[in-house]
Protein backbone atom coordinates (compact mmCIF):
# COMPACT_ATOMS: atom_id res chain seq x y z
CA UNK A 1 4.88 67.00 -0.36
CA UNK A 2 5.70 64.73 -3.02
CA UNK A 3 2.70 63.04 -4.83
CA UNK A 4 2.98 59.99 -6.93
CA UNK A 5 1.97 60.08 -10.43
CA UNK A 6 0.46 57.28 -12.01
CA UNK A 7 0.86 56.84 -15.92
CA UNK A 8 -2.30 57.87 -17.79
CA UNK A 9 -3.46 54.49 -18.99
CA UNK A 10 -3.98 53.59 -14.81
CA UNK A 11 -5.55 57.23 -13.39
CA UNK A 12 -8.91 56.28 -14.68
CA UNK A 13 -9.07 52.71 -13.21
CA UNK A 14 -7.40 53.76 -9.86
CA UNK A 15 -10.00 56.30 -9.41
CA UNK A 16 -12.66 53.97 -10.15
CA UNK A 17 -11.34 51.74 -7.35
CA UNK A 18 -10.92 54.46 -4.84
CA UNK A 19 -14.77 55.30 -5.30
CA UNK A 20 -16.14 51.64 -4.80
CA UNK A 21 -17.39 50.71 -1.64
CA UNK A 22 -14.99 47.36 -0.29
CA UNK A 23 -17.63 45.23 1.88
CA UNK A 24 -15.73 41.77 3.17
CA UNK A 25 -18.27 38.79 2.89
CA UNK A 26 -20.18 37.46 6.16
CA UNK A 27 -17.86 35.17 8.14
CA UNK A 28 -14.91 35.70 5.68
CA UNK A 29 -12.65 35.75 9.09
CA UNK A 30 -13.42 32.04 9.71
CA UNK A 31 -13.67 30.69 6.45
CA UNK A 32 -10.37 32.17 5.84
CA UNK A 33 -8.91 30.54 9.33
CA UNK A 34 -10.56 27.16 8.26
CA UNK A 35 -8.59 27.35 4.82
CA UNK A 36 -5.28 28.41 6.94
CA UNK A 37 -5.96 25.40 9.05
CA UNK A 38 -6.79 22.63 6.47
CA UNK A 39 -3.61 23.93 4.24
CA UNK A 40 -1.49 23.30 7.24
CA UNK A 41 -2.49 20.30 7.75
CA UNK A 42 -2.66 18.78 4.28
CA UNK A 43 1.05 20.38 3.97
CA UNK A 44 1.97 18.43 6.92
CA UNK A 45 0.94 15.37 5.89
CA UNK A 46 2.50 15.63 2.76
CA UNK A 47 5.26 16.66 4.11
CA UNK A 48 5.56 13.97 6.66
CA UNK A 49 5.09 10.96 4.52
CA UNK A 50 1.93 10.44 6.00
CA UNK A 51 -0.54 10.83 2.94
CA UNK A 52 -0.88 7.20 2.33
CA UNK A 53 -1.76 6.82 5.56
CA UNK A 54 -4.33 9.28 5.81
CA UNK A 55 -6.15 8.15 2.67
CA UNK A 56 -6.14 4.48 3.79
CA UNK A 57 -7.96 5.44 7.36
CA UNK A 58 -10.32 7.75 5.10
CA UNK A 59 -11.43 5.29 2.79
CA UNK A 60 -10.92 2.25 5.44
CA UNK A 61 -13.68 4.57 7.41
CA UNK A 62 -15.43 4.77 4.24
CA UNK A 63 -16.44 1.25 3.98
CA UNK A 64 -13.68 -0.12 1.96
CA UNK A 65 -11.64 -1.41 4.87
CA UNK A 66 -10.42 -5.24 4.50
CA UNK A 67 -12.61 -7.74 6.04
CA UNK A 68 -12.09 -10.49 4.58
CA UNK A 69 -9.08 -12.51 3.03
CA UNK A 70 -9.82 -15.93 1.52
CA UNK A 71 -6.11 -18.14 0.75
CA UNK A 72 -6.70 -20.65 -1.95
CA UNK A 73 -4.16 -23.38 -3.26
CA UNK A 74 -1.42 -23.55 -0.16
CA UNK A 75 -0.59 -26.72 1.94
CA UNK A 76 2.82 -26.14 3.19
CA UNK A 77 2.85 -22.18 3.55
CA UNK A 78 0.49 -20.74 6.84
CA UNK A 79 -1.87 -18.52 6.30
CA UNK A 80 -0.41 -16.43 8.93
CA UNK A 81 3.12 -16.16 6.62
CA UNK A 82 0.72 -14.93 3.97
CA UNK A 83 -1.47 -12.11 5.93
CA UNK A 84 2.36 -11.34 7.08
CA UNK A 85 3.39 -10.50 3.88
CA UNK A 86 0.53 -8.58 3.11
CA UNK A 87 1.79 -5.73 5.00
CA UNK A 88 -1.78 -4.34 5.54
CA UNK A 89 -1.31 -1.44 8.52
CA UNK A 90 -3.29 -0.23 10.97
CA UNK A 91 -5.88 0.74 8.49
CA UNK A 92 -5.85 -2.07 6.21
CA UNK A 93 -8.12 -0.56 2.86
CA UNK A 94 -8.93 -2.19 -0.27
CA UNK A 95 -8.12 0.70 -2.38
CA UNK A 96 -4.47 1.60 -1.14
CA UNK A 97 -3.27 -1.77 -0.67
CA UNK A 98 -0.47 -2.48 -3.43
CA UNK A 99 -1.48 -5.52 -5.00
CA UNK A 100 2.10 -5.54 -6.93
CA UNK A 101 4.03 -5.16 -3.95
CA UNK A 102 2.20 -7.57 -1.41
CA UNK A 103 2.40 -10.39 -4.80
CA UNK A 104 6.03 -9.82 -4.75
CA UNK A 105 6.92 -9.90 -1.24
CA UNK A 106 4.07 -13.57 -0.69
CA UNK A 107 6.00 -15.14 -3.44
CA UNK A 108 9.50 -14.67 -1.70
CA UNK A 109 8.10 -17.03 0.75
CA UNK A 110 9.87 -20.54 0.60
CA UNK A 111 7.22 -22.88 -0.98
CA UNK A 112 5.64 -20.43 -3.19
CA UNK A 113 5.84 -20.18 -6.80
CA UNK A 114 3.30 -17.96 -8.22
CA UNK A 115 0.45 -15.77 -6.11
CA UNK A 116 -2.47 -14.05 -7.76
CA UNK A 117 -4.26 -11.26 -5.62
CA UNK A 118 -7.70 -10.42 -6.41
CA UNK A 119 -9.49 -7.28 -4.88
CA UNK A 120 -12.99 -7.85 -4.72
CA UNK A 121 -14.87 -4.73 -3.87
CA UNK A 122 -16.06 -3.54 -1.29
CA UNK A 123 -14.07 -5.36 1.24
CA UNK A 124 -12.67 -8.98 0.45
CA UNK A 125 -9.47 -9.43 -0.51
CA UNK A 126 -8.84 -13.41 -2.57
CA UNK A 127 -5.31 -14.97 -2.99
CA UNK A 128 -4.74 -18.42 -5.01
CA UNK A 129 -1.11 -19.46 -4.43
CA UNK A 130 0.59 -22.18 -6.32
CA UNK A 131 3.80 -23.96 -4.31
CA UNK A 132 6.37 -25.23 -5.48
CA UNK A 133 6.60 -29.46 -5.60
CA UNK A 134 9.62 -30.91 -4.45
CA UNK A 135 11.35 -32.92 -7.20
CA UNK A 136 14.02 -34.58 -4.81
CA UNK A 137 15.68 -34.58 -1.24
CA UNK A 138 19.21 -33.18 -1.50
CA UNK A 139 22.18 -34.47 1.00
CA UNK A 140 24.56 -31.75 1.25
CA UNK A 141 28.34 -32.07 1.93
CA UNK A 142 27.34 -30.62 5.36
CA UNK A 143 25.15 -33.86 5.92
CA UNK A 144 22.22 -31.85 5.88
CA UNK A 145 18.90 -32.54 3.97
CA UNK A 146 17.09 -29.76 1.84
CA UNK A 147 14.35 -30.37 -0.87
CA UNK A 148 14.86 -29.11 -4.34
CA UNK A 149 12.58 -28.52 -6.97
CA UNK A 150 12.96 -29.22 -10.90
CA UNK A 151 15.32 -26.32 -11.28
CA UNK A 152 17.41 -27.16 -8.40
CA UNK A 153 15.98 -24.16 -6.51
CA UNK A 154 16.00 -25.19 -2.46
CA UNK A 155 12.67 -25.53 -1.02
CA UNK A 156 13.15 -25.95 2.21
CA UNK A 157 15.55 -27.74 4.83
CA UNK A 158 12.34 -29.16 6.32
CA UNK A 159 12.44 -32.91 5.52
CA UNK A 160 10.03 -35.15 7.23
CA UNK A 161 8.41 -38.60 6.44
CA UNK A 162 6.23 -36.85 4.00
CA UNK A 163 9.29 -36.73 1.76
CA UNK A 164 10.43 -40.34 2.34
CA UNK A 165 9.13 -41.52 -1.20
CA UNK A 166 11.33 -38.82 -2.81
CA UNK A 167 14.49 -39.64 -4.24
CA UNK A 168 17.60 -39.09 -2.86
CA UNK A 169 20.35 -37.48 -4.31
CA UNK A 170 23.49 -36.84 -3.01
């Protein structure tokens, strides 16, 4: 039989470990599967793109859902373009909605020039939009109206009687 030799600065603590008595904790079995199971899933979800997701429903659950979404300043853009814009989700929350991104993608809208976004916690959400103001109506070679602004930047090809006292310019 061969025997394995330890060196001599491990004999002493291996026999010390030998003689202790190993006694697992009560329930270790299930704590142990819980920990499997919530490592799975938060792997998943970060795996799957879905942590964003997740934390919005959490703290959406949580009380800091969006309830409320006050539009200030607008006259020729809908509300309903804006709250499109906002991208807000199934589980539209006040602390995972990106205020940079939703201001970027409301002022790419036609007749707005600046948006400001406001969270106000726990679960209102304020935006004060300047437009632009139309400056002139423009006749294209096509024959077709637009309205420009001061920097010659088209508004819109939406010309009604509003616009009559604008001047022409072709």
């Amino acid at each position: 039989r061969r025997r394995v030799v330890l060196p001599r600065m491990l004999r002493r603590p291996v026999r010390r470990l030998g003689r202790m008595r190993w006694v697992a904790p009560r329930r270790a079995g299930l704590k142990l599967a819980f920990v499997l199971y919530a490592a799975t899933g938060i792997t998943g979800m970060a795996m799957g793109g879905h942590t964003l997701a997740v934390a919005s429903a959490v703290t959406a659950w949580c009380g800091l859902d969006i309830d409320r979404v006050e539009i200030t300043g607008q006259s020729e853009t809908s509300e309903v373009e804006v709250l499109n814009q906002l991208a807000l989700g199934d589980y539209p929350s006040i602390v995972t909605l990106d205020v940079i991104g939703a201001r970027a993608r409301i002022e790419s809208l036609p007749w707005v020039k600046e948006a400001m976004l406001r969270k106000v916690y726990p679960d209102k959400l304020l935006i004060e939009i300047k437009e632009r103001q139309p400056l002139a109506v423009w006749q294209r070679d096509s024959g077709g109206f637009v309205l420009v602004e001061a920097g010659g930047r088209v508004i819109s090809d939406r010309v009604d009687a509003r616009h009559a006292g604008l001047p022409l310019v072709v």
